[in-house]
N, C-alpha and C. Protein backbone atom coordinates (compact mmCIF):
# COMPACT_ATOMS: atom_id res chain seq x y z
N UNK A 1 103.45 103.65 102.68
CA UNK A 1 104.83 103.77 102.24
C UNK A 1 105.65 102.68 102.93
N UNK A 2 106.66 101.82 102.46
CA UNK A 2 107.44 101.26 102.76
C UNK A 2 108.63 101.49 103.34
N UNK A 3 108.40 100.67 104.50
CA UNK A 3 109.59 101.21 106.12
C UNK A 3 110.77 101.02 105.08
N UNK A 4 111.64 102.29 105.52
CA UNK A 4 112.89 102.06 105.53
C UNK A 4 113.96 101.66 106.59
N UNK A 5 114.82 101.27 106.08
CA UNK A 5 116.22 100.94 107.03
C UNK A 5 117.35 101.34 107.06
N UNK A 6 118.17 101.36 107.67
CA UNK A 6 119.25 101.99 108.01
C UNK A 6 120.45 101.23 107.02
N UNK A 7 121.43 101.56 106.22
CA UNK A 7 122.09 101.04 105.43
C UNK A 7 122.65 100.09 106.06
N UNK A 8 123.35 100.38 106.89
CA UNK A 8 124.24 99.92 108.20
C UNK A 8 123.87 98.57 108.50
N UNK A 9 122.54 98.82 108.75
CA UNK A 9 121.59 97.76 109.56
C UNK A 9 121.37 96.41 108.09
N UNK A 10 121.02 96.57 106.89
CA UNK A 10 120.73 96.12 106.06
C UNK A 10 122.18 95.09 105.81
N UNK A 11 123.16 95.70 105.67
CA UNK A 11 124.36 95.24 105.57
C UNK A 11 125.17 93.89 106.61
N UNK A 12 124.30 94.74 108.23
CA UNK A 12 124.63 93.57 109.14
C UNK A 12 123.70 92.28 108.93
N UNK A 13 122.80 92.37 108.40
CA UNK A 13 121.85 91.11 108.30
C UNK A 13 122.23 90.24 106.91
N UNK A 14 122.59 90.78 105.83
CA UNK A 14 123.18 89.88 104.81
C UNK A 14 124.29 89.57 105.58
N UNK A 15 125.20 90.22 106.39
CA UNK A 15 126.32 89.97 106.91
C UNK A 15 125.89 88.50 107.49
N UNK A 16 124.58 88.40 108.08
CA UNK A 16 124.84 86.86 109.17
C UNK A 16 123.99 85.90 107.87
N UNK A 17 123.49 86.42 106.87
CA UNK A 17 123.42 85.48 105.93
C UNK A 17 124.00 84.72 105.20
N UNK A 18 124.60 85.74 104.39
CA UNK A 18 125.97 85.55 104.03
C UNK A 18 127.49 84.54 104.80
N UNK A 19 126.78 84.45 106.25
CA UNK A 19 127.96 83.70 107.08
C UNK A 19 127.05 82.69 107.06
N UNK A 20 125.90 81.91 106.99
CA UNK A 20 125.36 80.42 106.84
C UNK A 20 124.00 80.42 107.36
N UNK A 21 123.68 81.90 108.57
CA UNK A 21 122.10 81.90 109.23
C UNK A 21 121.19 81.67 108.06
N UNK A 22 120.29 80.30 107.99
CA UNK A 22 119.09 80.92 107.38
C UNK A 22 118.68 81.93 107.39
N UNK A 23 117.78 82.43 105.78
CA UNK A 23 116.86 83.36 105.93
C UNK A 23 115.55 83.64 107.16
N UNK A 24 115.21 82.73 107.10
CA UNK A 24 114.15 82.69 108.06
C UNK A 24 114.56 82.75 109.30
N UNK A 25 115.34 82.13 109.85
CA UNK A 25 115.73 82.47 110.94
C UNK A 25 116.17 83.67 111.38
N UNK A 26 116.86 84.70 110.99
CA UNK A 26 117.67 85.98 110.86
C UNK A 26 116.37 86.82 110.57
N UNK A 27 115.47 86.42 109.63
CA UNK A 27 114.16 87.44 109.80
C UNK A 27 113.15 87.01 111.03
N UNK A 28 112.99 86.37 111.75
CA UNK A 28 112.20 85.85 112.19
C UNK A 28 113.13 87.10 113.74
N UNK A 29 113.90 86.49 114.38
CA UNK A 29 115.22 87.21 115.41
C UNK A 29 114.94 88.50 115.04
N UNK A 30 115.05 89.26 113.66
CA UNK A 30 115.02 90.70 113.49
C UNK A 30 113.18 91.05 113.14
N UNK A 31 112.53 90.52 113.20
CA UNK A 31 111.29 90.94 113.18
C UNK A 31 110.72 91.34 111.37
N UNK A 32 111.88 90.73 110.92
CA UNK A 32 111.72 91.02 109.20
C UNK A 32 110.52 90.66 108.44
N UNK A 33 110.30 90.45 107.66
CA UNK A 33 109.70 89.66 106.46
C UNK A 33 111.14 89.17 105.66
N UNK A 34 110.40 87.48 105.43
CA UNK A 34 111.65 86.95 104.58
C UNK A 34 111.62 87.51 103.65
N UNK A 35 110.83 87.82 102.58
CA UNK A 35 110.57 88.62 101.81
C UNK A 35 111.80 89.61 101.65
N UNK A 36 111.70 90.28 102.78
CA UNK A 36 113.28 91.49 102.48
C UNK A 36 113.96 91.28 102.75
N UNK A 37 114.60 90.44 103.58
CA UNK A 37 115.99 89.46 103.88
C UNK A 37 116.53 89.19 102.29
N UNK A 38 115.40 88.26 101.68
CA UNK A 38 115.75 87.63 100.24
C UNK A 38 116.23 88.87 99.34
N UNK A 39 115.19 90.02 99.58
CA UNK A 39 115.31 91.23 98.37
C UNK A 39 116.72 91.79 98.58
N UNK A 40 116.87 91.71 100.33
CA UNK A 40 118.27 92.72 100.51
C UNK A 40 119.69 91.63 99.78
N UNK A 41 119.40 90.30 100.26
CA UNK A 41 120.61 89.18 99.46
C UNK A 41 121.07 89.47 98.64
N UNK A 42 119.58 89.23 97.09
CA UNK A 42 119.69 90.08 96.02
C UNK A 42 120.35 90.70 95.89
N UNK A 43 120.19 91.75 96.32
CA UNK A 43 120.81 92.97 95.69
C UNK A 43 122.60 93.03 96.13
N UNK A 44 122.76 92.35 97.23
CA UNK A 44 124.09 92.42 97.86
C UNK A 44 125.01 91.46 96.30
N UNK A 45 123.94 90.32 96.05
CA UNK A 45 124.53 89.91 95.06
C UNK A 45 124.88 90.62 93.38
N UNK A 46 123.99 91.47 93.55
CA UNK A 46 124.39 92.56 92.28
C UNK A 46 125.14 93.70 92.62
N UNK A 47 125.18 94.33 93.76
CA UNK A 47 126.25 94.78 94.22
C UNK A 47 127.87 94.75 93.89
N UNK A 48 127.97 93.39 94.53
CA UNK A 48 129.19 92.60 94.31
C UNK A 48 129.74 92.22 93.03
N UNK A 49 128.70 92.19 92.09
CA UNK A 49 128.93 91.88 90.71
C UNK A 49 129.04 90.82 90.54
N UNK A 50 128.26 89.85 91.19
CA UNK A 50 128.42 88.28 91.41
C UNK A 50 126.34 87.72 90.28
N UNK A 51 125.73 88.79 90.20
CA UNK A 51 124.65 88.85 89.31
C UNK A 51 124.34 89.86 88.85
N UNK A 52 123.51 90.07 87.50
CA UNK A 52 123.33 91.22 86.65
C UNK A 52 122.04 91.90 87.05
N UNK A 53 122.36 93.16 87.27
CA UNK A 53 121.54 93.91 87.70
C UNK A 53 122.19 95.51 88.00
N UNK A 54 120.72 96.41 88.40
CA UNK A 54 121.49 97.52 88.48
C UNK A 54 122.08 97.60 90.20
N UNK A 55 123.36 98.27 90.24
CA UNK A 55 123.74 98.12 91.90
C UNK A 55 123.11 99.19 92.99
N UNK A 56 123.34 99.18 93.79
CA UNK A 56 122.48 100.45 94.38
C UNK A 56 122.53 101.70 94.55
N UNK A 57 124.07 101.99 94.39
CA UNK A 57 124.68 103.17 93.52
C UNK A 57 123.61 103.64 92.23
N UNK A 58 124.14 102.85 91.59
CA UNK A 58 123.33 103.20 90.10
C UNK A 58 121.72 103.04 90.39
N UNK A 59 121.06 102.56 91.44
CA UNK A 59 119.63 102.70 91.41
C UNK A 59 119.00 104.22 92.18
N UNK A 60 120.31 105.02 92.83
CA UNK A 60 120.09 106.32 93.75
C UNK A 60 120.15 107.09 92.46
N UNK A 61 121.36 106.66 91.61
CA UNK A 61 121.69 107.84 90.88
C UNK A 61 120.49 107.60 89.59
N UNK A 62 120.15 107.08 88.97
CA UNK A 62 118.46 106.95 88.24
C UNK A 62 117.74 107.01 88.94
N UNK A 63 116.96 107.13 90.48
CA UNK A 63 116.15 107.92 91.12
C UNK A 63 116.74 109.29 91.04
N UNK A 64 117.64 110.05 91.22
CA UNK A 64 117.63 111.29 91.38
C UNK A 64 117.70 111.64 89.78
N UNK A 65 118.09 111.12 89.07
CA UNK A 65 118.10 111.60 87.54
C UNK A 65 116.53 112.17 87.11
N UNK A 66 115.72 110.49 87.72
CA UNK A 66 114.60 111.16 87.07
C UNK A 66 113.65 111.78 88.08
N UNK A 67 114.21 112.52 89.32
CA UNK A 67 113.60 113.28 90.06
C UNK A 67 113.65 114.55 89.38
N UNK A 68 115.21 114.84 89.19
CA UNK A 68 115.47 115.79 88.47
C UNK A 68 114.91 116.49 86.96
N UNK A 69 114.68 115.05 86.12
CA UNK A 69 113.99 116.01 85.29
C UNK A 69 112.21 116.53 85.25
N UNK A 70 111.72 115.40 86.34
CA UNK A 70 110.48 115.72 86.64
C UNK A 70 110.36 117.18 87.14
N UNK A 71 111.66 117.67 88.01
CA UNK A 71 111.94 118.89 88.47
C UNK A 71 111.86 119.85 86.95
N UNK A 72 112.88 119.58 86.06
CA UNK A 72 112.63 120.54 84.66
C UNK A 72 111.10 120.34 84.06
N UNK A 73 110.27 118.98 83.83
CA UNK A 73 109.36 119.09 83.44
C UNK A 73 108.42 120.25 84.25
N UNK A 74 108.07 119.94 85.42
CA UNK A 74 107.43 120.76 85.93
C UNK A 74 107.70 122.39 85.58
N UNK A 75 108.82 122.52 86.03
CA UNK A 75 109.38 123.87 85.82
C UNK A 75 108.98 125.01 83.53
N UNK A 76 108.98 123.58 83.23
CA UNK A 76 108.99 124.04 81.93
C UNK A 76 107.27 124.16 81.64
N UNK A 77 106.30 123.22 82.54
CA UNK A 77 105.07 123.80 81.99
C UNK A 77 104.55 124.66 83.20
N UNK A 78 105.25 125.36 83.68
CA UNK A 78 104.93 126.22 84.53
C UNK A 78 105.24 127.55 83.66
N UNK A 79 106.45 127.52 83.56
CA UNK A 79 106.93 128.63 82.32
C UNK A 79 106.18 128.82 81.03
N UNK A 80 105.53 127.99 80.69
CA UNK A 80 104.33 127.86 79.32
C UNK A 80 103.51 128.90 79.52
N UNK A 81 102.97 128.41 80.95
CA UNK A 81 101.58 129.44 80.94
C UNK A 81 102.02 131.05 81.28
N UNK A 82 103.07 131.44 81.65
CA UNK A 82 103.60 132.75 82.09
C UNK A 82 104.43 133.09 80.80
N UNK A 83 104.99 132.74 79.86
CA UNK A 83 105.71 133.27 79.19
C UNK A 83 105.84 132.86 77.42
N UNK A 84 105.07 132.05 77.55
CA UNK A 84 104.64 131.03 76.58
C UNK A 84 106.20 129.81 76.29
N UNK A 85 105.96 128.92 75.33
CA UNK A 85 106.92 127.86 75.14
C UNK A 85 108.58 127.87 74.94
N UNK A 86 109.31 127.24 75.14
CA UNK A 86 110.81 127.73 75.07
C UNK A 86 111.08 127.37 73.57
N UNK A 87 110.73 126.89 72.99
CA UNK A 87 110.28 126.67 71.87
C UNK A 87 110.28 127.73 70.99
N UNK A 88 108.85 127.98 71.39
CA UNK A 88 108.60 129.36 70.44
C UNK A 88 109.32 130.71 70.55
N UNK A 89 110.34 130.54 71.48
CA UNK A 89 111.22 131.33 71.95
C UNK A 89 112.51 131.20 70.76
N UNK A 90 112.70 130.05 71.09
CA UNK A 90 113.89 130.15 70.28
C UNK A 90 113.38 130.21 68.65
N UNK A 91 112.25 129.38 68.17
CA UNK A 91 111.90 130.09 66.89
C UNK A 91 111.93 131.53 66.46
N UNK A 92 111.37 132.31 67.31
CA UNK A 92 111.16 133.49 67.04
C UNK A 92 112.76 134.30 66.90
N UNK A 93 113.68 133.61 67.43
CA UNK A 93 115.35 134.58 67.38
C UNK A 93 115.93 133.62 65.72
N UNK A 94 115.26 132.87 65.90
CA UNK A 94 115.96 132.11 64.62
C UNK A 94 115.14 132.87 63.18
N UNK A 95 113.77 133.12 63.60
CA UNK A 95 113.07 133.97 62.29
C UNK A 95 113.19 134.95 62.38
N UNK A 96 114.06 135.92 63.16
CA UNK A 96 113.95 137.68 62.98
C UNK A 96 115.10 137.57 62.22
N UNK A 97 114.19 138.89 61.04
CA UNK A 97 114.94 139.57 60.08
C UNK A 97 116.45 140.27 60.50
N UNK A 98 117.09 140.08 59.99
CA UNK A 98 118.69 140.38 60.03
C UNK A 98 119.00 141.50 59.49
């Protein structure tokens, strides 16, 4: 799994990029990979709305979206085998005789 970082921390290092430090240098001092120096830039630059992309706001809120419905998927074929389909649920109120 891939280390995470502290928002805070992510922010101060584009911070000394952003002011003129090479990449390499600023990863090299923080023990980085340029690699994520460059990725974190990135994104500071879609952030800002200075390039197109999704911001990181909008990349939490589509991770939890589709956490969430993996949460209903699960939940719905769990309910299959105990109660049968929601489906055939609602067919069955839509075909009873009146």
């Amino acid at each position: 799994m891939p280390r995470t970082y502290d928002p805070e921390f992510r922010r101060r290092v584009v911070e000394l990029v952003r002011a003129g430090r090479p990449v390499r240098v600023v990863a090299a001092e923080l023990g980085l990979a340029q690699a994520t120096v460059y990725r974190w830039k990135a994104q500071d630059l879609i952030d800002r709305g200075v390039k197109p992309g999704l911001s990181t706001i909008e990349q939490g809120e589509l991770a939890a979206a589709r956490r969430r419905i993996q949460e209903l998927e699960t939940d719905e074929s769990a309910g299959e085998g105990e109660h049968g389909s929601q489906e055939a649920a609602v067919s069955d109120v839509w075909n009873e005789p009146k």
